[in-house]
PDB file of N, CA and C in Angstrom:
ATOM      1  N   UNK A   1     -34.394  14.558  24.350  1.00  0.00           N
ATOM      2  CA  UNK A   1     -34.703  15.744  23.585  1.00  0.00           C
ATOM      3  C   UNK A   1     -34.513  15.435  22.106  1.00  0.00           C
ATOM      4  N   UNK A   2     -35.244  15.791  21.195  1.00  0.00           N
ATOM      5  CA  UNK A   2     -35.389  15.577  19.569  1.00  0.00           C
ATOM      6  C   UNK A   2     -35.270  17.595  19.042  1.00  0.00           C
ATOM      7  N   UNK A   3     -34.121  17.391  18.316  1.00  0.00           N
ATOM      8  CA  UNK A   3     -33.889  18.757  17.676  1.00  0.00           C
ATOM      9  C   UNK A   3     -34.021  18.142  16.176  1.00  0.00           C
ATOM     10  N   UNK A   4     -34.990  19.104  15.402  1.00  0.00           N
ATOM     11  CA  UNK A   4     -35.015  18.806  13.992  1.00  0.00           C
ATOM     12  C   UNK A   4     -34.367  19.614  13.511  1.00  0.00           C
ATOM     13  N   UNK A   5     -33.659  19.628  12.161  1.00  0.00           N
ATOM     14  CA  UNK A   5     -32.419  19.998  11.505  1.00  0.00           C
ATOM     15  C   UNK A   5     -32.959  20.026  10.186  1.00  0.00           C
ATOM     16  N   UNK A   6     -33.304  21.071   9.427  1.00  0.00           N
ATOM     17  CA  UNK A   6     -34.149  21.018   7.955  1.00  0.00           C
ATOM     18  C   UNK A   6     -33.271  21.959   7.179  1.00  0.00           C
ATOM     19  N   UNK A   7     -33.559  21.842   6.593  1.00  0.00           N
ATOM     20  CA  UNK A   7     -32.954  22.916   4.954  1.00  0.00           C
ATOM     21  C   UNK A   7     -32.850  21.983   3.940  1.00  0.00           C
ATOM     22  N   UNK A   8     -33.060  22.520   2.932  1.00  0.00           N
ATOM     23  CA  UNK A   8     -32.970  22.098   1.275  1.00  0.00           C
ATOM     24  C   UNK A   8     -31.815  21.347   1.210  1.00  0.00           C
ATOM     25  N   UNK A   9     -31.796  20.851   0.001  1.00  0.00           N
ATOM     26  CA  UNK A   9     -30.670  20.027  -1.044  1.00  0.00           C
ATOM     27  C   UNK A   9     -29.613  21.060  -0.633  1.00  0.00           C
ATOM     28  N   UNK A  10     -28.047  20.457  -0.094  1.00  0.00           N
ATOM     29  CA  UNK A  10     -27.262  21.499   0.358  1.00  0.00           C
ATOM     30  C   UNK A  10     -26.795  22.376   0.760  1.00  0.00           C
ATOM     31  N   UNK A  11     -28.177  22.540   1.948  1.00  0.00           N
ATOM     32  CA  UNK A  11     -27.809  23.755   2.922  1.00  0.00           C
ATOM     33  C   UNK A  11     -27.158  23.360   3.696  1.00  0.00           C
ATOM     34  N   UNK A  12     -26.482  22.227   4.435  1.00  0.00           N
ATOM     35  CA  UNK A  12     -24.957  22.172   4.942  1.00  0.00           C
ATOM     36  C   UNK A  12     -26.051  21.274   6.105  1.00  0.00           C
ATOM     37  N   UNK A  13     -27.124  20.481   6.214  1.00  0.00           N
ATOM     38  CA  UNK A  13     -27.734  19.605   6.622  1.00  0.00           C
ATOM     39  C   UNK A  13     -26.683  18.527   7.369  1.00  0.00           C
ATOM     40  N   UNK A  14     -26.274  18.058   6.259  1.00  0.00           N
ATOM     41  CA  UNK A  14     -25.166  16.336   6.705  1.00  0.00           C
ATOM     42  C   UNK A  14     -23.815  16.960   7.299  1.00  0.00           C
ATOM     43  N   UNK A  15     -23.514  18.304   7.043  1.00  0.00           N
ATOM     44  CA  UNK A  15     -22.121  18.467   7.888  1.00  0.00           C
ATOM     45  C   UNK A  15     -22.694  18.986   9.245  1.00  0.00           C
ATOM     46  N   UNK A  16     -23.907  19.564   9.657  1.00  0.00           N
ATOM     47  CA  UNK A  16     -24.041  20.245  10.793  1.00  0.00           C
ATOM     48  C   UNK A  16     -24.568  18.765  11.740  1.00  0.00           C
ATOM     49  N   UNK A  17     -25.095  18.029  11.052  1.00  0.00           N
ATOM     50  CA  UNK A  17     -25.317  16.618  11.651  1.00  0.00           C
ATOM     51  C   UNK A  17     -23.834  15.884  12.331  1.00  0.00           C
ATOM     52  N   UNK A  18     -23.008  15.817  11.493  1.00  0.00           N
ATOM     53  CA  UNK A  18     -21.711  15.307  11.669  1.00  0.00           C
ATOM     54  C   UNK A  18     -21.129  15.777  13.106  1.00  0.00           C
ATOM     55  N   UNK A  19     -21.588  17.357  12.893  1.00  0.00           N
ATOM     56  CA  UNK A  19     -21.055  18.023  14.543  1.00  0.00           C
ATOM     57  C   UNK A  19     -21.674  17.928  15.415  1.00  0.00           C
ATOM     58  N   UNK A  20     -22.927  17.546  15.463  1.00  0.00           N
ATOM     59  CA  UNK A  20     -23.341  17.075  16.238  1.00  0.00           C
ATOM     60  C   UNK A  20     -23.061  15.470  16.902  1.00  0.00           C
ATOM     61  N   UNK A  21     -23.211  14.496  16.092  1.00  0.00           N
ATOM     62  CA  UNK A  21     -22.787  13.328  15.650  1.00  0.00           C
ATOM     63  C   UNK A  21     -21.122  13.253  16.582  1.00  0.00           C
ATOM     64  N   UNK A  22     -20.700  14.355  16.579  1.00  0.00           N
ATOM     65  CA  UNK A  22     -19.287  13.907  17.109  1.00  0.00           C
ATOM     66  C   UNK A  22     -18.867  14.687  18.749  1.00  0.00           C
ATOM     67  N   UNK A  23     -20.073  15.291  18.451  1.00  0.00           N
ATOM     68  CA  UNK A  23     -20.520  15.781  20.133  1.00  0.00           C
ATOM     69  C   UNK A  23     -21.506  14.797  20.973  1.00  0.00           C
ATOM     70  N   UNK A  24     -21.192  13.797  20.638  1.00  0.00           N
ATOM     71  CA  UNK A  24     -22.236  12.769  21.110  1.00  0.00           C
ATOM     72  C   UNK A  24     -23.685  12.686  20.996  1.00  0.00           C
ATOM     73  N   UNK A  25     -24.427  13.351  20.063  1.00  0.00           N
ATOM     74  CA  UNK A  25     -25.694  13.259  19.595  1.00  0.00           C
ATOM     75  C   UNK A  25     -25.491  12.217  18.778  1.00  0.00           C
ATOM     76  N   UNK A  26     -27.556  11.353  18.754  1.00  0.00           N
ATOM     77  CA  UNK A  26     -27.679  10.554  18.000  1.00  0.00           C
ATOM     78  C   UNK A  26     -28.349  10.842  16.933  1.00  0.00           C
ATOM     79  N   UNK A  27     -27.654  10.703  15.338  1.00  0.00           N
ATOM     80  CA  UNK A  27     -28.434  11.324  14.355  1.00  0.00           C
ATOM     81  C   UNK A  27     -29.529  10.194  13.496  1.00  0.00           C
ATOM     82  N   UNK A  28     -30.236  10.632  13.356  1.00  0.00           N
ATOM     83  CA  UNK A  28     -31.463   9.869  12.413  1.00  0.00           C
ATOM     84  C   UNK A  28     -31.789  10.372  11.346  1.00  0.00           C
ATOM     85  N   UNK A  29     -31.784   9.951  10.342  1.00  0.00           N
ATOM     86  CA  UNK A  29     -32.356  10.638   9.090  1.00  0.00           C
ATOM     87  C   UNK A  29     -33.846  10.399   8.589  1.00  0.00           C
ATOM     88  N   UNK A  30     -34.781  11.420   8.530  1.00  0.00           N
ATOM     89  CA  UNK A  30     -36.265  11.356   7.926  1.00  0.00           C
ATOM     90  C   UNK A  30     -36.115  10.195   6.819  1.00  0.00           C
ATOM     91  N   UNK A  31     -35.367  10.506   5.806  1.00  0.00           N
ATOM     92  CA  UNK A  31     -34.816   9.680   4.058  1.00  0.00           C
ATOM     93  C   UNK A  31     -34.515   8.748   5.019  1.00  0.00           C
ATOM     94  N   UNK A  32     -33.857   7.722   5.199  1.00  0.00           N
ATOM     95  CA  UNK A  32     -33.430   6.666   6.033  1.00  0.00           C
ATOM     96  C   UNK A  32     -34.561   5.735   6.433  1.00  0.00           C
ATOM     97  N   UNK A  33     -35.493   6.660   7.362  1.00  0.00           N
ATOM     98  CA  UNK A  33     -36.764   6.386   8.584  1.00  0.00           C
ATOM     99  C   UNK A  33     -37.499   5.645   7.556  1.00  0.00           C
ATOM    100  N   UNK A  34     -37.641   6.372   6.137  1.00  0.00           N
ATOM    101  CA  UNK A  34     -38.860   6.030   4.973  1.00  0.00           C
ATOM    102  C   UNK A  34     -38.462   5.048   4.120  1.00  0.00           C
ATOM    103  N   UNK A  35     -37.531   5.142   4.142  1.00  0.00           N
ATOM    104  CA  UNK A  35     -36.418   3.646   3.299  1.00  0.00           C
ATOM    105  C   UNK A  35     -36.953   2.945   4.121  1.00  0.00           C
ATOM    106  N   UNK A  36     -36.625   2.850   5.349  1.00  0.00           N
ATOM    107  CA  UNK A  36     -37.065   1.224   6.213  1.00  0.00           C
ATOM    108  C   UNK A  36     -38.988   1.227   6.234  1.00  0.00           C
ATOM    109  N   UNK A  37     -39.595   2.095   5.877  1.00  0.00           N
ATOM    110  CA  UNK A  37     -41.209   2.043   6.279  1.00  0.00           C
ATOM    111  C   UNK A  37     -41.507   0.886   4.932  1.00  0.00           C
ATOM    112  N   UNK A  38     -40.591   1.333   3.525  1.00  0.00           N
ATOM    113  CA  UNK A  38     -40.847   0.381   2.626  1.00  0.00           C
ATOM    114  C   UNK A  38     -39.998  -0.645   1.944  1.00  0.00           C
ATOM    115  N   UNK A  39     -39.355  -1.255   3.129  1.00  0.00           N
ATOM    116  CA  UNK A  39     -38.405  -1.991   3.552  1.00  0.00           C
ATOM    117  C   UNK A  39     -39.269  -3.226   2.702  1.00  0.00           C
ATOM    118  N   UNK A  40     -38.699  -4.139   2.060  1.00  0.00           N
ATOM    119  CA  UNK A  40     -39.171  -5.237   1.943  1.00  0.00           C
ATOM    120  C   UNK A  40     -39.601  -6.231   2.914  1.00  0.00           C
ATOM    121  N   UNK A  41     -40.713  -6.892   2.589  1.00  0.00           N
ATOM    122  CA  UNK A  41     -41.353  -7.361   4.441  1.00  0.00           C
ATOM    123  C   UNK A  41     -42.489  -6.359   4.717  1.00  0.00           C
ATOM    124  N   UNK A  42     -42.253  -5.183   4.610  1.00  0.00           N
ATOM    125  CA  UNK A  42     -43.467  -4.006   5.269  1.00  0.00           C
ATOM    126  C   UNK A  42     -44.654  -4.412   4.865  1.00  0.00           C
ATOM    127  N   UNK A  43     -45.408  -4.361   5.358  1.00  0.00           N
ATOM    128  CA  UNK A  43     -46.759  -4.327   5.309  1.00  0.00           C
ATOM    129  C   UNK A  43     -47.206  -2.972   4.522  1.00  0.00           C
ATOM    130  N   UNK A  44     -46.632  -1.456   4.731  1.00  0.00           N
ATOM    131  CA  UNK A  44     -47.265  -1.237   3.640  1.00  0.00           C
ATOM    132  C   UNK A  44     -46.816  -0.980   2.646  1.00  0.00           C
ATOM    133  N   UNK A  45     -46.171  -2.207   1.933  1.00  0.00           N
ATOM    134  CA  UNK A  45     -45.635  -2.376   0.891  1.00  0.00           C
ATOM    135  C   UNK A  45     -47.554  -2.697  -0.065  1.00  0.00           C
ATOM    136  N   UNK A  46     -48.157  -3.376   0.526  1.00  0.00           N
ATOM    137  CA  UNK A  46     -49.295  -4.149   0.050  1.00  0.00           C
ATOM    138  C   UNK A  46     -50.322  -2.551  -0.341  1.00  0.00           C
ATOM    139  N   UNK A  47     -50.125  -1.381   0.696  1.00  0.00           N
ATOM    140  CA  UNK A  47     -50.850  -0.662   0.392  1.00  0.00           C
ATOM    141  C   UNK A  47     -50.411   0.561  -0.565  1.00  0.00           C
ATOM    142  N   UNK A  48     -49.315   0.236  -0.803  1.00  0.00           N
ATOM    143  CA  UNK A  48     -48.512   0.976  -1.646  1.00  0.00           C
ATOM    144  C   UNK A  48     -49.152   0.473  -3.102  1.00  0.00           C
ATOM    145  N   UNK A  49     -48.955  -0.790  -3.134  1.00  0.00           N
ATOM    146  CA  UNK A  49     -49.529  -1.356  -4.659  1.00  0.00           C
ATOM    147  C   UNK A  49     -51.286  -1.307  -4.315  1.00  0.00           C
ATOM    148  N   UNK A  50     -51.712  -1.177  -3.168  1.00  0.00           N
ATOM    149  CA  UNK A  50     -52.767  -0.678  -3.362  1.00  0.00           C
ATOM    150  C   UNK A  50     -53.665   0.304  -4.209  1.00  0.00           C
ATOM    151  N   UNK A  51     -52.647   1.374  -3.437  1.00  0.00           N
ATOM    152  CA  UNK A  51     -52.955   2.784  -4.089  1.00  0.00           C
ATOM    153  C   UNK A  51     -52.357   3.185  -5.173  1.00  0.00           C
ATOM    154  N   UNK A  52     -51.408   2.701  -5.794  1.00  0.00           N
ATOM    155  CA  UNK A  52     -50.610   2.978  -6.906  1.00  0.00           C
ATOM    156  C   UNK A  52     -50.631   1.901  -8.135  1.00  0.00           C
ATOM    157  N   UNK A  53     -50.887   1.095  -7.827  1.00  0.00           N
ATOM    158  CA  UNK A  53     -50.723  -0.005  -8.847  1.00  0.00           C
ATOM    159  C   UNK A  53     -49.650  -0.630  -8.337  1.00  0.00           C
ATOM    160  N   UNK A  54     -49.783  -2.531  -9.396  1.00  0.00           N
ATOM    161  CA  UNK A  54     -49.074  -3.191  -8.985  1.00  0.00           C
ATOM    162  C   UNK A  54     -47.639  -3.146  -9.404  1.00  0.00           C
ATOM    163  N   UNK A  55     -47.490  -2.129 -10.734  1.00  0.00           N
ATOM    164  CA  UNK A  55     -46.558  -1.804 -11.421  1.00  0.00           C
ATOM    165  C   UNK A  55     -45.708  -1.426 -10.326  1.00  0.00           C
ATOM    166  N   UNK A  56     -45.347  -0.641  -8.919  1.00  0.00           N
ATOM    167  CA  UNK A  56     -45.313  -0.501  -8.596  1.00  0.00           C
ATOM    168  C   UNK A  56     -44.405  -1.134  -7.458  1.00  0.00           C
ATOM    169  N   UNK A  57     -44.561  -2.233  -7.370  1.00  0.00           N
ATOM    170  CA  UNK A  57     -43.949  -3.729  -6.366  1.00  0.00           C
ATOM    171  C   UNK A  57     -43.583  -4.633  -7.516  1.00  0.00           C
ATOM    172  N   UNK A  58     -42.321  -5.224  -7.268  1.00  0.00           N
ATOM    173  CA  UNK A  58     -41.401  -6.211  -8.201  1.00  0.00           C
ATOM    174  C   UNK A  58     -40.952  -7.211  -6.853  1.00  0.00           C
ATOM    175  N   UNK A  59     -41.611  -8.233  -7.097  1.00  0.00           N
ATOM    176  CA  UNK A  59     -41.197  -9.159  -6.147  1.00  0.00           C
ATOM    177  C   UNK A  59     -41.327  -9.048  -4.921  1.00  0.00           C
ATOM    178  N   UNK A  60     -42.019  -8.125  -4.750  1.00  0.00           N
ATOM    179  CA  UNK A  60     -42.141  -7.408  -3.288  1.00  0.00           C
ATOM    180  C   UNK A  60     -41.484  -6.373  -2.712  1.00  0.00           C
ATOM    181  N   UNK A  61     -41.233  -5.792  -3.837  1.00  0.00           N
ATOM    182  CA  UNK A  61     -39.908  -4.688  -3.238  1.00  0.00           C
ATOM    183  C   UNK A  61     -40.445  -3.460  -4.076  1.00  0.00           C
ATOM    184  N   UNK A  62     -40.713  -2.679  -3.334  1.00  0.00           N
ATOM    185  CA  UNK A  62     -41.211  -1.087  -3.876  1.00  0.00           C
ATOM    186  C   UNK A  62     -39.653  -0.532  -5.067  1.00  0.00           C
ATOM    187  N   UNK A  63     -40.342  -0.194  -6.160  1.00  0.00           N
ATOM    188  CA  UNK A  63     -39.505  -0.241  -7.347  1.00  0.00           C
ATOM    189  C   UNK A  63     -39.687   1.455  -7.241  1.00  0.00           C
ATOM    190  N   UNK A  64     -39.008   1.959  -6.518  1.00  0.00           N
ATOM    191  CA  UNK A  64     -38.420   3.234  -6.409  1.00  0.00           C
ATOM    192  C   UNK A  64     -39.096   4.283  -7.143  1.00  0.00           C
ATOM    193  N   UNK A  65     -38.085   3.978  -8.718  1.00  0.00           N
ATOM    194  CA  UNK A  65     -38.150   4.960  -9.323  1.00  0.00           C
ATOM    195  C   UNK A  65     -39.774   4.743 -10.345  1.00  0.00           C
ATOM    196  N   UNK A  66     -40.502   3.937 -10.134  1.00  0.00           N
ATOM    197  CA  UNK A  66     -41.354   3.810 -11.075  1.00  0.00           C
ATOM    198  C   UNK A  66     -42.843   4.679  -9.768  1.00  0.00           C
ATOM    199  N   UNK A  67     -42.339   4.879  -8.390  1.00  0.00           N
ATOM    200  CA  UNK A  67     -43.149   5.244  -7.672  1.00  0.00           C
ATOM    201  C   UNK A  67     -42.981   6.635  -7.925  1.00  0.00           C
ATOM    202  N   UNK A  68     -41.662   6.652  -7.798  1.00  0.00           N
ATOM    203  CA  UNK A  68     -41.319   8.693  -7.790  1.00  0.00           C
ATOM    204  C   UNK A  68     -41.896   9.103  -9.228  1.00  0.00           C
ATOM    205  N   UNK A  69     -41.712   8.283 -10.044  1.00  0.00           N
ATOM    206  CA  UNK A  69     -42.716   9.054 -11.811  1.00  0.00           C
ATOM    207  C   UNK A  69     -44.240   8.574 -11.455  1.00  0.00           C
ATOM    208  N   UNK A  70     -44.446   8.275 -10.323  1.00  0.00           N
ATOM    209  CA  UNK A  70     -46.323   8.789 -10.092  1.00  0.00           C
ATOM    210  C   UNK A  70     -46.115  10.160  -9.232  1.00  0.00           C
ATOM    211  N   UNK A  71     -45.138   9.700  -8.006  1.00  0.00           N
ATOM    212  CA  UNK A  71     -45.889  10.462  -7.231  1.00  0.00           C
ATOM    213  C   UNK A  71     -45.468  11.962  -7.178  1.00  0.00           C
ATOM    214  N   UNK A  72     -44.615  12.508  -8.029  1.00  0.00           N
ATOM    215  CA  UNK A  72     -43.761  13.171  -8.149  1.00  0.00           C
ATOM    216  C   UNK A  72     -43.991  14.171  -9.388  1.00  0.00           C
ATOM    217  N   UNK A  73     -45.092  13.761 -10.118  1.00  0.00           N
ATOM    218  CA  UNK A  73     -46.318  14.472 -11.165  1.00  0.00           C
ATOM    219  C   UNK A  73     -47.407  14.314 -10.989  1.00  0.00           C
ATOM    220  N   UNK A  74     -48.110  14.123  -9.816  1.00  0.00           N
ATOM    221  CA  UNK A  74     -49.550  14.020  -9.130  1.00  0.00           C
ATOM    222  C   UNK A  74     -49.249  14.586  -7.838  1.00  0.00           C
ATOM    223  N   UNK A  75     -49.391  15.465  -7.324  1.00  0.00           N
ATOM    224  CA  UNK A  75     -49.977  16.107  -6.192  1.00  0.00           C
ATOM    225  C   UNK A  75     -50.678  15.617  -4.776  1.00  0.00           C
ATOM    226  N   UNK A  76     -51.698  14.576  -5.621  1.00  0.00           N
ATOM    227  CA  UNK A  76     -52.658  13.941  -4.434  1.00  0.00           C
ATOM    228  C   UNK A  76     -51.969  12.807  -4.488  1.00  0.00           C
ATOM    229  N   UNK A  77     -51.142  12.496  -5.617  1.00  0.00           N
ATOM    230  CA  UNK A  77     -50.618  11.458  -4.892  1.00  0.00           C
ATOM    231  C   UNK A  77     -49.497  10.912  -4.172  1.00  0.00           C
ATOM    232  N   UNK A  78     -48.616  12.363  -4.713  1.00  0.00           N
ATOM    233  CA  UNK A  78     -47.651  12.317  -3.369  1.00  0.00           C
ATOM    234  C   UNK A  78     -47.983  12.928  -1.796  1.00  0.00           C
ATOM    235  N   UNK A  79     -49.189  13.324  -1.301  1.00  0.00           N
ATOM    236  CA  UNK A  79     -49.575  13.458  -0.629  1.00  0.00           C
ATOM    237  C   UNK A  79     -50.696  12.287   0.023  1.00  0.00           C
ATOM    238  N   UNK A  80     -50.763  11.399  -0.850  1.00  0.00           N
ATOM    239  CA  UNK A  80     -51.599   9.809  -0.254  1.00  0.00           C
ATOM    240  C   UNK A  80     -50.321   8.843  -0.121  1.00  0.00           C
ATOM    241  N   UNK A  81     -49.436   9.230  -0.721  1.00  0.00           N
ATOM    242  CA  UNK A  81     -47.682   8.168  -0.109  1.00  0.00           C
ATOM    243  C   UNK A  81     -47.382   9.135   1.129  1.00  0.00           C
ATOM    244  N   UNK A  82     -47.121   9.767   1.145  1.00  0.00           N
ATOM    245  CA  UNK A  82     -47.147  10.701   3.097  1.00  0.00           C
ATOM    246  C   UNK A  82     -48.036  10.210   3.343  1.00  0.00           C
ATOM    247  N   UNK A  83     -49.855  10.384   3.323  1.00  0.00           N
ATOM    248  CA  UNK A  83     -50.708   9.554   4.484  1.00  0.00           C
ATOM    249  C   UNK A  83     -50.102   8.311   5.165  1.00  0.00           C
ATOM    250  N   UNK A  84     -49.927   7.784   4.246  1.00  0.00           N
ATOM    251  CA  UNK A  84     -49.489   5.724   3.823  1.00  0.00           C
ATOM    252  C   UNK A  84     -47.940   5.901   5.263  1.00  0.00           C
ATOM    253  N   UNK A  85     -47.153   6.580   4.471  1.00  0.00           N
ATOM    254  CA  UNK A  85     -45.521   6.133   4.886  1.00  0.00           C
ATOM    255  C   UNK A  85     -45.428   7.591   6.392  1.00  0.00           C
ATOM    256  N   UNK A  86     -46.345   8.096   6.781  1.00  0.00           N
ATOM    257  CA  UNK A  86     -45.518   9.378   7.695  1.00  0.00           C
ATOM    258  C   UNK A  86     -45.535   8.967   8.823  1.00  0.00           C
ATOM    259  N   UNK A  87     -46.900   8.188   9.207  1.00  0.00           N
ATOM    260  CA  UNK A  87     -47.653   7.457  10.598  1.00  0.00           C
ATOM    261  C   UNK A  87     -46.200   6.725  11.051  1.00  0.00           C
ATOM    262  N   UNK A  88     -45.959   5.841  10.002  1.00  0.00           N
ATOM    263  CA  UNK A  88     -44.794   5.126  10.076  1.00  0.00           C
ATOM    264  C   UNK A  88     -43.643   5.517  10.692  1.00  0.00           C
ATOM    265  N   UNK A  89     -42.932   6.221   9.888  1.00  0.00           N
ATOM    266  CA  UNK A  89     -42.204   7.010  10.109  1.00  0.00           C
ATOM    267  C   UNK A  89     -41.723   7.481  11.655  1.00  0.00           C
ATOM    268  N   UNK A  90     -42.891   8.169  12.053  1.00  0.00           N
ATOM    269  CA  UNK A  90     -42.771   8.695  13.237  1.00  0.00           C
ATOM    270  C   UNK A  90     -43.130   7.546  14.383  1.00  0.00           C
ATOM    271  N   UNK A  91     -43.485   6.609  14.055  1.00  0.00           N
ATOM    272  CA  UNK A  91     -43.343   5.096  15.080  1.00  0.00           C
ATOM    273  C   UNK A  91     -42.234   4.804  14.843  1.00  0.00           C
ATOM    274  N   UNK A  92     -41.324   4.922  13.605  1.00  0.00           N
ATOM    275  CA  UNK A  92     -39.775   5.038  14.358  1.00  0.00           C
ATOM    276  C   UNK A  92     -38.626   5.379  14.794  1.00  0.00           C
ATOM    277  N   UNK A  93     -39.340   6.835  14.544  1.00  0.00           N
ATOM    278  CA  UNK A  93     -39.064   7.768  15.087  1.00  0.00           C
ATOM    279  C   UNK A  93     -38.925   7.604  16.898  1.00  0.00           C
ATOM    280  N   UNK A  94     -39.797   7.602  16.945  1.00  0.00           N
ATOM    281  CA  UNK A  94     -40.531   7.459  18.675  1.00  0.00           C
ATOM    282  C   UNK A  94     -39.807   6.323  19.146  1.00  0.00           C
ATOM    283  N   UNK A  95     -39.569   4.765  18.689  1.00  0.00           N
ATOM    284  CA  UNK A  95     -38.918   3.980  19.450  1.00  0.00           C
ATOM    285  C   UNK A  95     -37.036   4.383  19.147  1.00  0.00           C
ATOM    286  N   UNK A  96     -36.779   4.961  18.658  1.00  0.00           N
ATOM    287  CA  UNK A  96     -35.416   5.274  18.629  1.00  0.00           C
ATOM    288  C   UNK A  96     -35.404   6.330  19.550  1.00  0.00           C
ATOM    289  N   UNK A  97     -36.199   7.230  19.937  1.00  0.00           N
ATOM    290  CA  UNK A  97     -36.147   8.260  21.041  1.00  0.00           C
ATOM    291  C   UNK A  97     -36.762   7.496  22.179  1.00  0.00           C
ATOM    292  N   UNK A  98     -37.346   6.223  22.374  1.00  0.00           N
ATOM    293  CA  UNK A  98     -37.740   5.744  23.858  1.00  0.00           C
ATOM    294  C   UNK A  98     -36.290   5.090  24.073  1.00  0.00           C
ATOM    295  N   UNK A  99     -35.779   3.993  22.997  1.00  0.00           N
ATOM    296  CA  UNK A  99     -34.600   3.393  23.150  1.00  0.00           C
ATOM    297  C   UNK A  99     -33.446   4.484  23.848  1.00  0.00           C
ATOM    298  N   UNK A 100     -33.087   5.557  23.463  1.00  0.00           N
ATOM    299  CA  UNK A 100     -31.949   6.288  24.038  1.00  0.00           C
ATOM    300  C   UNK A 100     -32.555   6.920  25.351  1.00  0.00           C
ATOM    301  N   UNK A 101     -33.635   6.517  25.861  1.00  0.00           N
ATOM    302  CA  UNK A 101     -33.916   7.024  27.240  1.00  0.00           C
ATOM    303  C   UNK A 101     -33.830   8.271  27.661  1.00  0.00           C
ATOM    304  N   UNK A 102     -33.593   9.362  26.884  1.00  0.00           N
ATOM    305  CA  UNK A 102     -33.114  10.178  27.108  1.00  0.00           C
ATOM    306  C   UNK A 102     -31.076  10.760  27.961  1.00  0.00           C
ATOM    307  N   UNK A 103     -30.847   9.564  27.318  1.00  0.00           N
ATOM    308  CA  UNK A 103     -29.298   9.731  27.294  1.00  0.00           C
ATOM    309  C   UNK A 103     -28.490  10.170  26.075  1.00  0.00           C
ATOM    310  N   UNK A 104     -28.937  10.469  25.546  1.00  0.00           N
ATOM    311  CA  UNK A 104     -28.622  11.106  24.408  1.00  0.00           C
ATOM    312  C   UNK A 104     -29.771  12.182  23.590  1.00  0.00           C
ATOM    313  N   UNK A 105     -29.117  13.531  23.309  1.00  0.00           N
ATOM    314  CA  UNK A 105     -29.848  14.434  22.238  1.00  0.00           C
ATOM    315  C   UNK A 105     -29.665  13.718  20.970  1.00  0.00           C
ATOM    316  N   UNK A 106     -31.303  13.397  20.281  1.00  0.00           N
ATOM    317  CA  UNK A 106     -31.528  13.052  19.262  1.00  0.00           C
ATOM    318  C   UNK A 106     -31.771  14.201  17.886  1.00  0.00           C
ATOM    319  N   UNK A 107     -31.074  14.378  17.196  1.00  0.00           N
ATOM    320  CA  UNK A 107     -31.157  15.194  15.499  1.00  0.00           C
ATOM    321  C   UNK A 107     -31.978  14.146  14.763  1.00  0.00           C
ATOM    322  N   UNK A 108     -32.393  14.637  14.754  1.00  0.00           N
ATOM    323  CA  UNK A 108     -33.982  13.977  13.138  1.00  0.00           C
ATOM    324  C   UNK A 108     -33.296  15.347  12.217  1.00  0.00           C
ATOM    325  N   UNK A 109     -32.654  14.127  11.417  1.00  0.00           N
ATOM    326  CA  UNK A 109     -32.523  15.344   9.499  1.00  0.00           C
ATOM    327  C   UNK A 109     -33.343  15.177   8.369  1.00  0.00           C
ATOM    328  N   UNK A 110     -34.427  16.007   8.298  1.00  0.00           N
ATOM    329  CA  UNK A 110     -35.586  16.297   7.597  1.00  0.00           C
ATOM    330  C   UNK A 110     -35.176  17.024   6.847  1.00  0.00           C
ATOM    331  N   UNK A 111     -35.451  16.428   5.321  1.00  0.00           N
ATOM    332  CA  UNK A 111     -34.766  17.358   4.274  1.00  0.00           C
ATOM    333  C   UNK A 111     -35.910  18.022   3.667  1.00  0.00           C
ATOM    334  N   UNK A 112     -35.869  19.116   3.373  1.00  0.00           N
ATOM    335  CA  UNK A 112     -37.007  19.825   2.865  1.00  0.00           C
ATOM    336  C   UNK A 112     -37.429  19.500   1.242  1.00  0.00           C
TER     337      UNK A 112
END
């Protein structure tokens, strides 16, 4: 079973996780899931500097904050980094919920 857990910047998200977390649920974080999609190594690291420029990738490593001042004052284009990174996402999503077999309730914390 996958229960999603949402609310804003400090609606009490990471402590209601914790109680769960200590009731034997396995917690996953959305922020986490997307860190590893542009994990150095990723593949779409390449389509990241695709669509954004190369400014963008430093050695191969998605340069954070120079992505969030695109995508974060463009509209379409923080909505073409979701196309790119969500697919993802939820492929690992899905093998962390095949892995626990259903022996464990899984929390996905999706921050709004």
């Amino acid at each position: 079973m996958i229960v999603a857990l949402t609310g804003g910047i400090g609606a009490g998200k990471t402590t209601v996780a914790e109680l769960f977390a200590a009731h034997g649920a396995f917690v996953v974080d959305a922020d986490d899931l997307a860190r590893q999609s542009l994990s150095p190594g990723s593949p779409l690291i390449a389509e990241v500097a695709e669509r954004f420029g190369s400014a963008v990738v430093i050695d191969g490593e998605v340069d954070r904050q120079a992505l969030a001042d695109i995508v974060f004052n463009d509209e379409q284009a923080l909505r073409d980094l979701e196309a790119l990174i969500h697919p993802d996402v939820a492929r690992r999503l899905q093998a962390i919920h095949t892995q626990l077999n259903g022996e464990q309730i899984l929390i996905y914390a999706i921050p709004l």
